[in-house]
Protein backbone atom coordinates (compact mmCIF):
# COMPACT_ATOMS: atom_id res chain seq x y z
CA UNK A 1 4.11 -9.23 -19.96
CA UNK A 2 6.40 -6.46 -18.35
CA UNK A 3 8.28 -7.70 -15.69
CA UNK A 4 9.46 -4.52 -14.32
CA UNK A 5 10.16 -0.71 -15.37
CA UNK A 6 13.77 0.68 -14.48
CA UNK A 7 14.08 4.40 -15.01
CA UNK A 8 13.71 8.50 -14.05
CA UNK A 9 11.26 8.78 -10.95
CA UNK A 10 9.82 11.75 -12.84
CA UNK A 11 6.81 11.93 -10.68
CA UNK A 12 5.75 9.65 -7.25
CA UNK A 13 3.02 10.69 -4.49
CA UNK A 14 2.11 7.76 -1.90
CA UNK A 15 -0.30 6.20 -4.49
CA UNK A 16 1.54 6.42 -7.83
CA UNK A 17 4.66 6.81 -9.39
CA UNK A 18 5.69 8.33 -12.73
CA UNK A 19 8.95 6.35 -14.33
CA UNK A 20 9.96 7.38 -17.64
CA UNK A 21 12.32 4.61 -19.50
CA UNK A 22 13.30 4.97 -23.01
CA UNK A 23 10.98 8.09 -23.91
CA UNK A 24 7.99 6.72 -21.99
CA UNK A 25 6.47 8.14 -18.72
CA UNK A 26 4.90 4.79 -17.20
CA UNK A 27 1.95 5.54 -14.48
CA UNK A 28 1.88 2.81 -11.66
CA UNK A 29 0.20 2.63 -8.49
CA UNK A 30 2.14 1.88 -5.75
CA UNK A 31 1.49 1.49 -1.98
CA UNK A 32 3.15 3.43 1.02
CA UNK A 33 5.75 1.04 1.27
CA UNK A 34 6.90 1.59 -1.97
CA UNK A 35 6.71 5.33 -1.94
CA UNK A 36 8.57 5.23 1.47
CA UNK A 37 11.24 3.40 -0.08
CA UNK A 38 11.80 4.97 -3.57
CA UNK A 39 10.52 8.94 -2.51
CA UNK A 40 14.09 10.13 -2.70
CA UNK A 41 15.59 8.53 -5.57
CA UNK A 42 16.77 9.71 -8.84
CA UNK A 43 16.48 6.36 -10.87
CA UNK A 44 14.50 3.13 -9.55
CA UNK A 45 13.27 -0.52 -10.62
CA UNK A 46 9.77 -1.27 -9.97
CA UNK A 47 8.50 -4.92 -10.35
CA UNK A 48 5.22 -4.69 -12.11
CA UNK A 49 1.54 -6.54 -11.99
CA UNK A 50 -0.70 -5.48 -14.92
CA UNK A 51 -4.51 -5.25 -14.41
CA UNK A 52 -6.52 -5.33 -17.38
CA UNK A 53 -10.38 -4.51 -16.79
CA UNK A 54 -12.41 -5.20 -18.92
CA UNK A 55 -16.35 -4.86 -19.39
CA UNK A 56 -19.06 -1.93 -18.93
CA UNK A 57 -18.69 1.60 -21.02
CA UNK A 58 -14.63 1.07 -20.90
CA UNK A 59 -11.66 -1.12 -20.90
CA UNK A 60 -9.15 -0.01 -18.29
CA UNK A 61 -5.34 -1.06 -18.15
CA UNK A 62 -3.82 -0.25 -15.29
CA UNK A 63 0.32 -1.16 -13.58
CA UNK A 64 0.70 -1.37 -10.21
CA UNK A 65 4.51 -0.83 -9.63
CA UNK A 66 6.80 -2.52 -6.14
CA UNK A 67 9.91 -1.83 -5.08
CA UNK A 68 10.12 -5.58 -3.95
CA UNK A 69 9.23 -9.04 -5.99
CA UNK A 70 7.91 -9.80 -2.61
CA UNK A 71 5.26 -6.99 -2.33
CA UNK A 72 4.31 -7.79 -5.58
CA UNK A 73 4.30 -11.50 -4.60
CA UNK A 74 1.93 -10.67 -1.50
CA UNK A 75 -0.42 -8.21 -3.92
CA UNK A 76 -0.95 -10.95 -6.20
CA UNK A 77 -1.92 -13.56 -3.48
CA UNK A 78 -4.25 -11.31 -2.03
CA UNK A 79 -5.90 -10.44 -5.02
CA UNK A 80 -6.87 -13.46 -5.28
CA UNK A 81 -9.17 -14.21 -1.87
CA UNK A 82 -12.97 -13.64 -2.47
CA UNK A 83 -13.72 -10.07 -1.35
CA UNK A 84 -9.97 -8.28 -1.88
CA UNK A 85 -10.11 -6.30 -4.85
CA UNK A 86 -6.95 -4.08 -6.19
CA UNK A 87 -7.44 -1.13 -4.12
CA UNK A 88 -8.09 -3.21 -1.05
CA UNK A 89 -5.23 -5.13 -1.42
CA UNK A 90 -3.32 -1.91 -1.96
CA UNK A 91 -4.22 -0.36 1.34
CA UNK A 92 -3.33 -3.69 3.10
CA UNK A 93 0.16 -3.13 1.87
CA UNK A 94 0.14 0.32 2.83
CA UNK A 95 -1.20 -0.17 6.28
CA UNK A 96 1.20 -3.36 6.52
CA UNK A 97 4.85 -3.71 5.62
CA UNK A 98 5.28 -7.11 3.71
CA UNK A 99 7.36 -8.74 6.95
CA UNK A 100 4.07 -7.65 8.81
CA UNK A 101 1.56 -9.11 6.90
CA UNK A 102 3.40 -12.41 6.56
CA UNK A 103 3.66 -12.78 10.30
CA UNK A 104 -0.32 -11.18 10.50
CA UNK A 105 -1.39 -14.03 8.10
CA UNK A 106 1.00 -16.79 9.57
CA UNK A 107 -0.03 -16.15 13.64
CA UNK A 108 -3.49 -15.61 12.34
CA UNK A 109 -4.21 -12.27 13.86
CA UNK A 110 -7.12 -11.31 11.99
CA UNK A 111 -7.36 -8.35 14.63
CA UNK A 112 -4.67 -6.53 12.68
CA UNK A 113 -6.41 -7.33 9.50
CA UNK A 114 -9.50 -5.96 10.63
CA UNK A 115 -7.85 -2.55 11.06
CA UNK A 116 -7.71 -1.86 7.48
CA UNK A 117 -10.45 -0.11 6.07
CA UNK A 118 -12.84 -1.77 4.03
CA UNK A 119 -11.24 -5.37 5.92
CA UNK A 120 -14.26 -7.14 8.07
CA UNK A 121 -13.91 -9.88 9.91
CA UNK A 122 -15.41 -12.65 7.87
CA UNK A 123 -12.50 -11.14 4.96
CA UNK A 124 -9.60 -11.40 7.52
CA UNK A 125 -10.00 -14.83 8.64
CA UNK A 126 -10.59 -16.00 4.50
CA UNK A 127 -7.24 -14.07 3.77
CA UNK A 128 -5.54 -16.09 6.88
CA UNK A 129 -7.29 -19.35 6.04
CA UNK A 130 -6.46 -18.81 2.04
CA UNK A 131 -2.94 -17.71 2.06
CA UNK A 132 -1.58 -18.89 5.57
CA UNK A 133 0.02 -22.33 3.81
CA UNK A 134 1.20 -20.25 0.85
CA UNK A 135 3.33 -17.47 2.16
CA UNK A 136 5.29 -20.16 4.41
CA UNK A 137 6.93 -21.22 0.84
CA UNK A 138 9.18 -19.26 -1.27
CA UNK A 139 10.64 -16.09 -0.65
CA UNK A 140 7.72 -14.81 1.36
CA UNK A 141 8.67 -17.53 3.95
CA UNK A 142 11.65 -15.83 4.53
CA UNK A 143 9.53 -13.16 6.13
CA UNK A 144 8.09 -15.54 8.54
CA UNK A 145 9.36 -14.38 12.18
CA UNK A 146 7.57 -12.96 15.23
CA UNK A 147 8.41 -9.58 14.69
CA UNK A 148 6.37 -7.55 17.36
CA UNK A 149 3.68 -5.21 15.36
CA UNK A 150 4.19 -1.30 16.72
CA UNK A 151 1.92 0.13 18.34
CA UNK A 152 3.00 3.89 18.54
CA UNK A 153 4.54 4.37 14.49
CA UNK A 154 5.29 7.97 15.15
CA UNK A 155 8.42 8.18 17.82
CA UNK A 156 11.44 10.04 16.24
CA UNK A 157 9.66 11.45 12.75
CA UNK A 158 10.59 14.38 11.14
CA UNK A 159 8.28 16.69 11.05
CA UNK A 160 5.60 17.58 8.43
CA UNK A 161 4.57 20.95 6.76
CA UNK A 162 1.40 21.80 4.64
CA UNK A 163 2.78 20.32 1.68
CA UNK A 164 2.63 17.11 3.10
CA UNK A 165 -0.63 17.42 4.25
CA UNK A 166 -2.11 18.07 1.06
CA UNK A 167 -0.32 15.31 -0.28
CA UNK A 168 -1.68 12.66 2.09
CA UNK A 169 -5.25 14.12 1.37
CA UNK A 170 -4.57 13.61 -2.92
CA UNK A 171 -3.34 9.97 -2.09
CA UNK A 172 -6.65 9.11 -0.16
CA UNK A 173 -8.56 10.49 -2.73
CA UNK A 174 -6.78 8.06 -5.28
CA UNK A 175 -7.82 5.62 -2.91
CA UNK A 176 -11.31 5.92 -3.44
CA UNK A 177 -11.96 8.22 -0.56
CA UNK A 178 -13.84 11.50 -0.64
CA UNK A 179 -11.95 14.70 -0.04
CA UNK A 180 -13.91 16.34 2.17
CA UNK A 181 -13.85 13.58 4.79
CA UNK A 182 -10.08 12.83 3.78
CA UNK A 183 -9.39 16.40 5.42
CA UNK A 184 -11.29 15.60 8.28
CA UNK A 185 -9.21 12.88 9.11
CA UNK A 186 -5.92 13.78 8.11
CA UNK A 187 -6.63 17.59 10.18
CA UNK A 188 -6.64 15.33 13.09
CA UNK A 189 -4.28 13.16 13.02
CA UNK A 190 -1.78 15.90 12.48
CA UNK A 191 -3.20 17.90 15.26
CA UNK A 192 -2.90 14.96 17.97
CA UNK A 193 0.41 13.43 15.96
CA UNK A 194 2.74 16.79 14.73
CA UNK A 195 6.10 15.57 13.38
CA UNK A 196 4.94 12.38 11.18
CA UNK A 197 5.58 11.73 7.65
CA UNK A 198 3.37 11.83 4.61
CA UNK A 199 3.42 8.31 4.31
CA UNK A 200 2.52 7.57 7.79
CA UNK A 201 -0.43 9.88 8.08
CA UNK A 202 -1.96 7.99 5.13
CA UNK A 203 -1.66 4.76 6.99
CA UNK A 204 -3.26 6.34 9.83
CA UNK A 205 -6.20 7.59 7.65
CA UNK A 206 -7.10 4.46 6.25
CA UNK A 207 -7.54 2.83 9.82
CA UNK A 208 -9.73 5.67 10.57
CA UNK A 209 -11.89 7.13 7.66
CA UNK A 210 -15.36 6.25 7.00
């Protein structure tokens, strides 16, 4: 079992990383609040979670890298409530930073929940009644305050160029989301929000695509 991979950052978009150690470029998927964190390093440490799929036409082995044991920590929980797959539980952790979500699941605002794509309500109130007693333990209790949830992300952000923008559509479209209605999206948001980062206009997008 790998633990973690500490390298180069050879390659990292808001949905994967590249981090070569010892000769070997290592692929993970990560979520925004990785990416936010480790965008500008040289060398970095990712805690990893291995997914091995098995089954159908293919066996698939995918990492799924964290720049915290307690993202991964929160990943792993939620992968494991009925109805939160890998890529669901990814875009909760990019919609959510992990202090967030721990104080979404422990005040049991499911309305928060619900404004992840792909999140109904029936799923939000399982992931609250699942994992509410579990992240009050450990390190994840820790996290436990009432830290006020924003409601306007984009004050004070540097601004954003073309570059950006195409690299917010690539990481919906490793997401699972179409391109065409990716654009859509994303056009919008940085019409009505100019100035935001990559990072945060993928957050946006998954709140708002269909």
């Amino acid at each position: 079992m790998i633990e973690y991979i500490r390298g180069e950052l050879t390659e990292v978009t808001p949905a994967m990383a590249v981090v070569e150690a010892a000769g070997v470029g290592y692929a993970l998927n990560i979520s925004l609040n990785t990416y936010t964190a480790i965008q500008n390093q040289k060398e970095v440490k990712l805690y990893v979670h291995e997914a091995l799929t098995t089954g159908g036409r293919d066996d698939s082995f995918t990492l799924f890298g964290f720049y915290t044991k307690q993202e991964r920590e929160l990943y792993r929980l939620l992968i494991t409530v009925s109805g939160v797959g890998a890529n669901t539980a990814r875009m909760i952790l990019s919609s959510f930073t992990p202090a967030e979500l721990v104080n979404v699941i422990s005040s049991g605002n499911d309305k928060f929940l619900k404004s992840v794509k792909g999140i109904g309500l029936k799923t939000a109130q399982r992931i609250i009644v699942d994992l509410r007693d579990k992240i009050a333990i450990g390190d994840l209790g820790d996290l436990v305050q009432q830290l006020p949830l924003s409601t306007d992300p984009t004050n004070n952000l540097p601004a954003i160029d073309k570059e950006v923008r195409d690299e917010a559509i690539g990481a919906l479209t490793m997401l699972g989301f179409s391109p065409a209605p990716s654009a859509k999206v994303v056009n919008e948001i940085l019409r009505q929000q100019p100035g935001i980062p990559v990072e945060q206009v993928v957050k946006l997008a998954l709140k708002q695509i269909k």
